[in-house]
Protein backbone atom coordinates (compact mmCIF):
# COMPACT_ATOMS: atom_id res chain seq x y z
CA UNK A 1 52.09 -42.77 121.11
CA UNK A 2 48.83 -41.14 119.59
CA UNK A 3 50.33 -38.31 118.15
CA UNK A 4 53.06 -40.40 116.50
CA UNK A 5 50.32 -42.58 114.70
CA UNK A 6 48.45 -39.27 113.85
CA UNK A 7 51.54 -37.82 112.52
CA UNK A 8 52.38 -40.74 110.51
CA UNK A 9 49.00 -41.64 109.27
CA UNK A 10 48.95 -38.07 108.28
CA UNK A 11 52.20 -38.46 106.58
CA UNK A 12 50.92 -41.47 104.96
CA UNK A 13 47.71 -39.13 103.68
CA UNK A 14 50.32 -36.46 102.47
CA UNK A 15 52.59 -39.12 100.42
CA UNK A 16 49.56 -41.03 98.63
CA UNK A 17 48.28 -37.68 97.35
CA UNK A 18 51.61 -36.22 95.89
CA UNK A 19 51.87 -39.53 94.43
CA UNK A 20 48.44 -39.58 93.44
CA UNK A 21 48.71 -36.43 91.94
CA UNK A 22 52.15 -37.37 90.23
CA UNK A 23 50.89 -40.40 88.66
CA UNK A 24 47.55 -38.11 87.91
CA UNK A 25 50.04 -36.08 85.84
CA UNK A 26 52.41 -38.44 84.11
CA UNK A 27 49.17 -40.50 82.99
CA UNK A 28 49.49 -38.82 79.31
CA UNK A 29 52.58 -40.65 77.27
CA UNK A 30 53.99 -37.33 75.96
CA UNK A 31 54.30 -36.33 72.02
CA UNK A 32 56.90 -34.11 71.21
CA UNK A 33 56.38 -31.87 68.43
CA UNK A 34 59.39 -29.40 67.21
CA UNK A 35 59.52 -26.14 65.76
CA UNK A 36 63.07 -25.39 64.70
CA UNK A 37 63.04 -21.33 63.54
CA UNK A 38 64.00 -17.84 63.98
CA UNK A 39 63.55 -16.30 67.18
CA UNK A 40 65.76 -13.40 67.75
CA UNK A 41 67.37 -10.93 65.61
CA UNK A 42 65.14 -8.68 63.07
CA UNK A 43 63.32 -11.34 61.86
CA UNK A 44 62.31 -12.60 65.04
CA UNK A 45 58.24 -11.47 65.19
CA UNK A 46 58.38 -14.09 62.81
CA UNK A 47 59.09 -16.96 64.48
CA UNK A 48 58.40 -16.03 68.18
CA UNK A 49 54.49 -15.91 66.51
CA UNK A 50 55.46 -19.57 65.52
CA UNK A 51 56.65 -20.92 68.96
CA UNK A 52 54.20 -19.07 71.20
CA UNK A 53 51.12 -20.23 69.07
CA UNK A 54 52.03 -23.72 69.48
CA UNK A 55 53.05 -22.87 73.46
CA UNK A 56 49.64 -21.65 73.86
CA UNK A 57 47.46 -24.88 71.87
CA UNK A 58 49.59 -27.40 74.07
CA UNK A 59 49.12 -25.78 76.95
CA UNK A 60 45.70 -25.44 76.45
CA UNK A 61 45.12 -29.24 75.02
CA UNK A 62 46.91 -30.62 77.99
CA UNK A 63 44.84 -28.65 80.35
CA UNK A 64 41.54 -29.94 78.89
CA UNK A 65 42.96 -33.45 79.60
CA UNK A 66 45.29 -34.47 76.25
CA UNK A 67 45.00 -35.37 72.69
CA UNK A 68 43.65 -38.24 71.78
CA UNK A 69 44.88 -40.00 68.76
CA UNK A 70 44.03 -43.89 68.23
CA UNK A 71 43.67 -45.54 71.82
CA UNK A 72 46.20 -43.25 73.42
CA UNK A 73 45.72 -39.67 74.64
CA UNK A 74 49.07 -37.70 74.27
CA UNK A 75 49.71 -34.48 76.07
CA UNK A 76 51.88 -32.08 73.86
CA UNK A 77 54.92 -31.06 74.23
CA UNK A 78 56.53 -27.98 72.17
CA UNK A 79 60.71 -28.35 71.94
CA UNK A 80 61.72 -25.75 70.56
CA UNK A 81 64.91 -24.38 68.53
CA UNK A 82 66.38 -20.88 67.88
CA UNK A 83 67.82 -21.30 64.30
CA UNK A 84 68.96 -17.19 64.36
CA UNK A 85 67.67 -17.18 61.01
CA UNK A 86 71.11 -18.87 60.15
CA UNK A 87 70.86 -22.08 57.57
CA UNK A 88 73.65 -24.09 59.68
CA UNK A 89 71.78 -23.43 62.71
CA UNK A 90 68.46 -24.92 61.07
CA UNK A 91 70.32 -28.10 60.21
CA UNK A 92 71.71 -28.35 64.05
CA UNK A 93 67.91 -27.64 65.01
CA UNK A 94 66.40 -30.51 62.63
CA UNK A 95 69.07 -32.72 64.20
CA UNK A 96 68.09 -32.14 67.04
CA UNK A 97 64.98 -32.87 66.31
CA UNK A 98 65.75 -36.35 64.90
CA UNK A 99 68.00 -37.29 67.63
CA UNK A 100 64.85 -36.77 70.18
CA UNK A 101 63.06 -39.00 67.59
CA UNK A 102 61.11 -36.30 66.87
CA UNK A 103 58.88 -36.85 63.19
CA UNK A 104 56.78 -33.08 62.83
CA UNK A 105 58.42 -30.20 62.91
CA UNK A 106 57.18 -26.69 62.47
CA UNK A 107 59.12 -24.05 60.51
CA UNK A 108 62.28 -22.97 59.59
CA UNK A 109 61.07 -18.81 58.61
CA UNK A 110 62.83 -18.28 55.76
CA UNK A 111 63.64 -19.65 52.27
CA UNK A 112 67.34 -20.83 53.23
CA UNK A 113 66.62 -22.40 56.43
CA UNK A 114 63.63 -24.50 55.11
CA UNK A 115 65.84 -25.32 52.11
CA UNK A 116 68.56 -26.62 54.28
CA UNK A 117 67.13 -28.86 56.60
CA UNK A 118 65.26 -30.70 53.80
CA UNK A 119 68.21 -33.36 53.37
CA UNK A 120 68.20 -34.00 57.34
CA UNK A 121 64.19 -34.08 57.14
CA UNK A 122 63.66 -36.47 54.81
CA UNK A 123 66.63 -38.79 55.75
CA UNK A 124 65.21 -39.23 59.29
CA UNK A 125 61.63 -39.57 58.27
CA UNK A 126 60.54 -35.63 59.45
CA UNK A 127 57.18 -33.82 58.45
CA UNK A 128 58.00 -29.94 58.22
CA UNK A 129 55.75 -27.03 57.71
CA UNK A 130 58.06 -24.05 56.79
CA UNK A 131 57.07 -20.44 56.29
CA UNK A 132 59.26 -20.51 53.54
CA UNK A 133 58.59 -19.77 49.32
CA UNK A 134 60.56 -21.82 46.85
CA UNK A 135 58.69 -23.91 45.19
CA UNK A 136 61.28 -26.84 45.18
CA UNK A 137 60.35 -27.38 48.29
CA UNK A 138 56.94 -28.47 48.05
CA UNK A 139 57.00 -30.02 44.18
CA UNK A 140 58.24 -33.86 43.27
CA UNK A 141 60.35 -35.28 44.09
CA UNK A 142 60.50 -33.20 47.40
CA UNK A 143 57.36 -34.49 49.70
CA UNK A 144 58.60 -33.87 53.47
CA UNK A 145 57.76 -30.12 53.70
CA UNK A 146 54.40 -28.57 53.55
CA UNK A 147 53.66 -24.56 53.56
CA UNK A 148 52.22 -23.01 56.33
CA UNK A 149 51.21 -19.84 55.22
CA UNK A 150 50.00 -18.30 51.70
CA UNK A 151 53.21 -17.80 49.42
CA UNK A 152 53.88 -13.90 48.31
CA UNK A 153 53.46 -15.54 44.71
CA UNK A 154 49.79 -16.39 45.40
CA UNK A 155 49.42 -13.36 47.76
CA UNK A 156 51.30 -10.98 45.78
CA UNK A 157 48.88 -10.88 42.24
CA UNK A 158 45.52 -11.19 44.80
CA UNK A 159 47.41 -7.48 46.38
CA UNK A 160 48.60 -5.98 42.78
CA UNK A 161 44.94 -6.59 41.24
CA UNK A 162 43.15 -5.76 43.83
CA UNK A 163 45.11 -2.03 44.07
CA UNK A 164 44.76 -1.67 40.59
CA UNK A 165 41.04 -2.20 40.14
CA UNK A 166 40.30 -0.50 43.54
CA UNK A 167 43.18 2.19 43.58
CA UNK A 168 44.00 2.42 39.85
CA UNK A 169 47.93 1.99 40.27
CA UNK A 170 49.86 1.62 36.97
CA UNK A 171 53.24 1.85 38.38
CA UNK A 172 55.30 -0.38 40.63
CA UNK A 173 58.75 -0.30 42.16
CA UNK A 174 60.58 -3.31 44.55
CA UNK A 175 62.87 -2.89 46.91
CA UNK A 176 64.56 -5.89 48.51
CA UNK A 177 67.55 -6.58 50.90
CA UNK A 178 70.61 -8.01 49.78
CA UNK A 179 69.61 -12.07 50.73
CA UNK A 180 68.27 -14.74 48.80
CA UNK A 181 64.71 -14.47 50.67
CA UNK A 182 63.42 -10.89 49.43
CA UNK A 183 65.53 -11.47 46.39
CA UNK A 184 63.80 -14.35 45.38
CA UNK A 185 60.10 -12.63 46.60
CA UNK A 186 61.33 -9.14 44.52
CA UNK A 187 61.94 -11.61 41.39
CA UNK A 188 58.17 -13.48 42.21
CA UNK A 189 56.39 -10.00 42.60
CA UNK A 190 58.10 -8.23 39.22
CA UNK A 191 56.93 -11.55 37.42
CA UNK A 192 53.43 -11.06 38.47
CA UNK A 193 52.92 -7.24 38.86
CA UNK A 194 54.23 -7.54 35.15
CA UNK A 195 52.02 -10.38 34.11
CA UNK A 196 48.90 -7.65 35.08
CA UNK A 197 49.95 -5.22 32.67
CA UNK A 198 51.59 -2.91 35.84
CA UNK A 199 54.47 -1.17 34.55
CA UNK A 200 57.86 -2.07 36.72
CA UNK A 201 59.93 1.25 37.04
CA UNK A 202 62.16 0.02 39.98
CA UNK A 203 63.30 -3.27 40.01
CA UNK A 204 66.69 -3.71 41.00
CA UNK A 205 67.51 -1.63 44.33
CA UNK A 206 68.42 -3.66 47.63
CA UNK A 207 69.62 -2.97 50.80
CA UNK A 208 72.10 -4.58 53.74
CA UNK A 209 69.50 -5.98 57.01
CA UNK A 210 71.77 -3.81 58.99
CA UNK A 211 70.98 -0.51 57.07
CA UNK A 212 70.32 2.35 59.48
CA UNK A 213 69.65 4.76 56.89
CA UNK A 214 67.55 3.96 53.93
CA UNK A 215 67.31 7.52 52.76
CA UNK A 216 69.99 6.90 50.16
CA UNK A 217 68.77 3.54 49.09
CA UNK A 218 65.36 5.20 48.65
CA UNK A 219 66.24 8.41 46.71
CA UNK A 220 66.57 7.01 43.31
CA UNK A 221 63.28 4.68 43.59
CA UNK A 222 61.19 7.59 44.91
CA UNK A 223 62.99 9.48 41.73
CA UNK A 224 60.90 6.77 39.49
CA UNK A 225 57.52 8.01 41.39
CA UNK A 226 55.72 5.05 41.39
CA UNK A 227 52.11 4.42 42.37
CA UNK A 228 53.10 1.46 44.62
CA UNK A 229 56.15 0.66 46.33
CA UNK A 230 56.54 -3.03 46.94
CA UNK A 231 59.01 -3.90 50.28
CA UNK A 232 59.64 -7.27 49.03
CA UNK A 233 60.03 -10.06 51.89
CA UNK A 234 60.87 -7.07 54.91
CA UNK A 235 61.39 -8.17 58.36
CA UNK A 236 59.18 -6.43 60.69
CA UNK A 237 62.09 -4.32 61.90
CA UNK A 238 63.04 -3.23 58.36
CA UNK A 239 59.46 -2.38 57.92
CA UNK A 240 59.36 0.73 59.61
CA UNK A 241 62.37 2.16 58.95
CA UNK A 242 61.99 1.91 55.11
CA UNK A 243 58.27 3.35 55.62
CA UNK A 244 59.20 6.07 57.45
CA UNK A 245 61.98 6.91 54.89
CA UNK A 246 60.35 7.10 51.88
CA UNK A 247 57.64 9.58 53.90
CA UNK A 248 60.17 11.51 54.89
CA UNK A 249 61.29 11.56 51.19
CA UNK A 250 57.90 12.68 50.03
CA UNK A 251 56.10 9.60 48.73
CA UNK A 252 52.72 9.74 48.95
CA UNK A 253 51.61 6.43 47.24
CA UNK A 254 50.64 3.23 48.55
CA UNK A 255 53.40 1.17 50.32
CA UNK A 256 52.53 -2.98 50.67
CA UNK A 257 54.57 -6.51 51.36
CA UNK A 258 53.63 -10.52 50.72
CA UNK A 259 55.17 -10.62 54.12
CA UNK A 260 53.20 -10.66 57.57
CA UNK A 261 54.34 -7.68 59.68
CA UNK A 262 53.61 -6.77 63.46
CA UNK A 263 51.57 -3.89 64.17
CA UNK A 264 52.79 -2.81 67.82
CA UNK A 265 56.64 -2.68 65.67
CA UNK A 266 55.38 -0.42 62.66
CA UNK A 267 53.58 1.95 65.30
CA UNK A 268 56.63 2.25 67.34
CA UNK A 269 59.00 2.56 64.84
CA UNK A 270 56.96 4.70 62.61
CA UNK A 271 53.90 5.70 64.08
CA UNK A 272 51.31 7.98 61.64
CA UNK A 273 53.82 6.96 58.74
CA UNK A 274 52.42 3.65 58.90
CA UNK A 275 49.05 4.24 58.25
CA UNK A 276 47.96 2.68 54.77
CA UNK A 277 50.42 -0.03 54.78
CA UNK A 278 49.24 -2.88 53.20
CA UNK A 279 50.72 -6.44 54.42
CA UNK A 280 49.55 -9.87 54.22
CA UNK A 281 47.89 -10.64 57.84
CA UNK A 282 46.49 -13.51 60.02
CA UNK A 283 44.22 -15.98 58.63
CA UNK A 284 41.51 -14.66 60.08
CA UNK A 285 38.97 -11.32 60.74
CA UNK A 286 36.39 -10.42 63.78
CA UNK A 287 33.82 -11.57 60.84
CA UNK A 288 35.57 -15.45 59.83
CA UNK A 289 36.41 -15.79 63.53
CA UNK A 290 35.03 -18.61 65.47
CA UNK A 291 34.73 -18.51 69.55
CA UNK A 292 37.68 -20.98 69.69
CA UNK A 293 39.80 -18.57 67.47
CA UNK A 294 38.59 -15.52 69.92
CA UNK A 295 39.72 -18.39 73.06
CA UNK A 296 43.03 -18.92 71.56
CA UNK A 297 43.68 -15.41 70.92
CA UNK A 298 42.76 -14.74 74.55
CA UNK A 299 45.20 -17.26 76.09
CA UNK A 300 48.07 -16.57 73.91
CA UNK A 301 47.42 -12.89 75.23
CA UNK A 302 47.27 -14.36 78.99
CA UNK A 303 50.37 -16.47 78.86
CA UNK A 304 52.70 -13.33 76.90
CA UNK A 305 51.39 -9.97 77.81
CA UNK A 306 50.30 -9.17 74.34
CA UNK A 307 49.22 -11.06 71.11
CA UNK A 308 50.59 -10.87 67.72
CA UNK A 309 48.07 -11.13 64.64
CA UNK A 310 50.59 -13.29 62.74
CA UNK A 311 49.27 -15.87 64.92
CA UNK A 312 45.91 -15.93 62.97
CA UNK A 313 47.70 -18.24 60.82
CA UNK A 314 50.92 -19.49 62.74
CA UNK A 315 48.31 -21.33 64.79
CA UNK A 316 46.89 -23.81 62.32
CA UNK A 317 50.32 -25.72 62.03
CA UNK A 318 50.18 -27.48 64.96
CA UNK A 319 46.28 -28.26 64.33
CA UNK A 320 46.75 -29.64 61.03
CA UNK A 321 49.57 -32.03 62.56
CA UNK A 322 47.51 -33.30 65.36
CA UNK A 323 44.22 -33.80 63.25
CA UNK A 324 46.01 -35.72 60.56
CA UNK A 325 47.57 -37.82 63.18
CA UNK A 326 44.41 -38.15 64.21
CA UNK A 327 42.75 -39.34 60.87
CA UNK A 328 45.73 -41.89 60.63
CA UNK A 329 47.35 -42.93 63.85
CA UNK A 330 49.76 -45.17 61.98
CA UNK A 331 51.89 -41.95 61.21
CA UNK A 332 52.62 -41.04 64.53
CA UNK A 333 56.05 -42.75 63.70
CA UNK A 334 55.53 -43.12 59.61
CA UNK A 335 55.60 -40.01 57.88
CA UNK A 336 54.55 -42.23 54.95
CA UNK A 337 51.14 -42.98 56.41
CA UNK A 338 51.17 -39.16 56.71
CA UNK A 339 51.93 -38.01 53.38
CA UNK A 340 49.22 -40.79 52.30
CA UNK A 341 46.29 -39.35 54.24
CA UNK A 342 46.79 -36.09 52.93
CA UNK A 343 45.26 -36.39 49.41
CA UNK A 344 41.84 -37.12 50.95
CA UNK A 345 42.42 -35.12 54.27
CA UNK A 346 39.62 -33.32 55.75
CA UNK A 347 38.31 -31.99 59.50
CA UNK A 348 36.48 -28.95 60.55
CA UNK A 349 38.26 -26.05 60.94
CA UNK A 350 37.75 -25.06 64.68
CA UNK A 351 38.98 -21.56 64.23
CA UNK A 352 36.64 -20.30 61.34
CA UNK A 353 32.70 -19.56 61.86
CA UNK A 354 30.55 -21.63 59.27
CA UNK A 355 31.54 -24.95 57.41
CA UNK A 356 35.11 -24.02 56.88
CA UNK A 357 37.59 -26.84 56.54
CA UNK A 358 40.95 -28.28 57.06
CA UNK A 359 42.29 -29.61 54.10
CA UNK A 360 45.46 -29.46 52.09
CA UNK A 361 45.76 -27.53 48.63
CA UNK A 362 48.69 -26.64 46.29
CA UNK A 363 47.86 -28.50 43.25
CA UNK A 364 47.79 -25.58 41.71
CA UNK A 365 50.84 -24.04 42.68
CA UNK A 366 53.25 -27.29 43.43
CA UNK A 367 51.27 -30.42 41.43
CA UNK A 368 50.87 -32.04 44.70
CA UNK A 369 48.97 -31.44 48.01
CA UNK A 370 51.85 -30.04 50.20
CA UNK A 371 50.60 -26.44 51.37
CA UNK A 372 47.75 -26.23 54.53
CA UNK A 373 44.43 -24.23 53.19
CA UNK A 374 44.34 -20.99 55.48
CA UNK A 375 42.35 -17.60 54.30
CA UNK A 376 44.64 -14.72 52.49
CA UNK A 377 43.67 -12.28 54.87
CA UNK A 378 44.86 -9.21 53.14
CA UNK A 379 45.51 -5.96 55.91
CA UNK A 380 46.13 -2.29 55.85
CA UNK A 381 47.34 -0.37 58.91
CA UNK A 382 45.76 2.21 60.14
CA UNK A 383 46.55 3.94 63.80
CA UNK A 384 48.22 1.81 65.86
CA UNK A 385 46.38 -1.80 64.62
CA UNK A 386 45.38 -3.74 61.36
CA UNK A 387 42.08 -3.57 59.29
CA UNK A 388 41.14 -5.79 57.32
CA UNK A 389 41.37 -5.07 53.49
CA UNK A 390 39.66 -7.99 51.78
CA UNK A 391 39.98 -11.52 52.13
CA UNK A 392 40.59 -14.39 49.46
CA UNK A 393 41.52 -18.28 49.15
CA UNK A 394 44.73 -20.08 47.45
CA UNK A 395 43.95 -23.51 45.69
């Protein structure tokens, strides 16, 4: 008789903590936030940057105890979409999205994919941060998508003048694949690298993504000599290949990109070759790093075995969400009350030492706030990792 109340008082004991702990856990209310992008294929790095950076901030805010927006503290949840890097696939993903009533996305990667899902965004009242270029996109009357990165026609002139005063160039030749992304970024750099007084001697060579072999696509530009080849919008797996090519070939100027590129790819696929590359990087250096920039680096390395500098500046998407949120807790279900807060929009940036802020810019560029303010961190590559090369800001 004693040792059936002991075993059912204990039983009792066992039941109210699990349900303790259970109701401990499900205390948060739960905000979804998407990101709808590429994830496999050569184009991947991109996006897998993109979903693991947000993986690691929820994870991190939800361990600390939630988000706390208004009265209610949210933990975050990341849902997450492969889009393949295929426009019809982006749409499916941003309907998904809208069908989980889901109002801030982040991404799609590329120009087509962000250009696509901006009829499904802004008919279902979506916020989406793209790592995408046209400027369509972000200019009246569009006002649903906001860049997340620096675009190659802001990074691109910062790169060309800064090689010319430092390194002298006076010649330039692009080289782009055959798609409307690194077309579109070959047309932006030619524009600028001409508006500096470079002289353009290659302009109009491209390449299929599945192109094993670039030595014939390179022969003619490496006939032109230039000072500085430009691999307009290359995917990290393109990167290496067409590096190692045109050394191979004989080059021996400087090779760049306005795209981000992965070093742990460039030094496998083309080891020494690589060294001098310049690419745009993460928003951020060991100097403009802050201890939580150093914390999030460390957990993203913790939760995926390794840690891809990209995620300098893929992390500030989901930051700039929350803290506007934040700053108007009306738009956690208006994207109006959003897009209002933006014009005056400011919070200190967690992941840069000194007074840094987060604020949104692209007056310049777009005539309307609709592009987050992150550092051009401009890199080179040099033995297996990235150095810094100088760093600049985009209004």
């Amino acid at each position: 008789m004693q040792r059936r109340t002991l075993m059912k008082t204990v039983l009792t004991a066992v039941t109210l903590s699990a349900l303790q702990a259970t109701t401990a856990f499900a205390e948060n209310p739960v905000l979804k936030i998407g990101f709808v992008g590429v994830t496999s294929g050569p184009a991947a790095a991109w996006g897998i940057s993109n979903q693991r950076s947000m993986e690691t901030r929820a994870a991190w805010i939800n361990e600390t105890g939630g988000y706390t927006i208004g009265d209610t503290t949210y933990d975050i949840e990341i849902v997450s979409f492969d889009d393949q890097k295929d426009p019809k696939r982006a749409i499916a993903g941003m309907e998904k999205m809208a069908q989980e009533g889901i109002h801030y996305v982040v991404g799609p990667n590329v120009d087509d994919g962000a250009a696509a899902v901006r009829p499904v965004a802004e008919s279902n009242g979506i916020m989406y941060f793209p790592y995408a270029f046209p400027k369509s996109l972000y200019q009246a009357p569009a006002s649903n998508a906001i860049l997340g990165m620096v675009a190659n026609y802001q990074s691109g002139p910062a790169i060309y003048k800064y090689l010319m005063e430092e390194k002298g160039i006076k010649t330039v030749a692009f080289i782009a694949a055959n798609e409307s992304d690194p077309l579109s970024q070959r047309d932006g750099g030619v524009e600028a690298a001409k508006a500096l007084g470079l002289e353009v001697v290659s302009d109009n060579v491209t390449y299929q993504v599945d192109t094993i072999d670039f030595t014939p696509v390179l022969t003619p530009v490496m006939r032109a000599q230039p000072d500085l080849l430009v691999l307009s919008g290359v995917s990290p797996a393109n990167a290496p290949q067409l590096i190692r090519s045109a050394r191979e070939l004989g080059f021996q100027g400087l090779i760049s990109t306005e795209t981000a590129q992965d070093a742990g790819v460039l030094a496998e696929g083309a080891g020494d070759l690589a060294n001098g590359f310049i690419s745009v990087g993460g928003a951020s250096t060991p100097e403009l790093a802050s201890p939580m920039m150093n914390e999030f680096v460390q957990r993203y390395t913790d939760m995926f075995g390794e840690y891809n500098d990209e995620s300098n500046t893929k992390v500030y998407a989901l930051e700039y969400i929350l803290e506007t949120l934040k700053a108007n807790p009306a738009a956690i279900d208006d994207v109006t009350a959003f897009q209002a807060t933006m014009d005056t929009f400011e919070a200190p940036n967690p992941y840069m030492n000194g007074d840094a802020k987060l604020r949104y810019v692209g007056m310049t560029s777009f005539g309307q706030k609709r592009q987050v303010a992150v550092p051009l961190v401009v890199n080179v590559y040099q033995d297996g990792a990235f150095e810094t090369l100088f760093v600049a800001e985009v209004d």
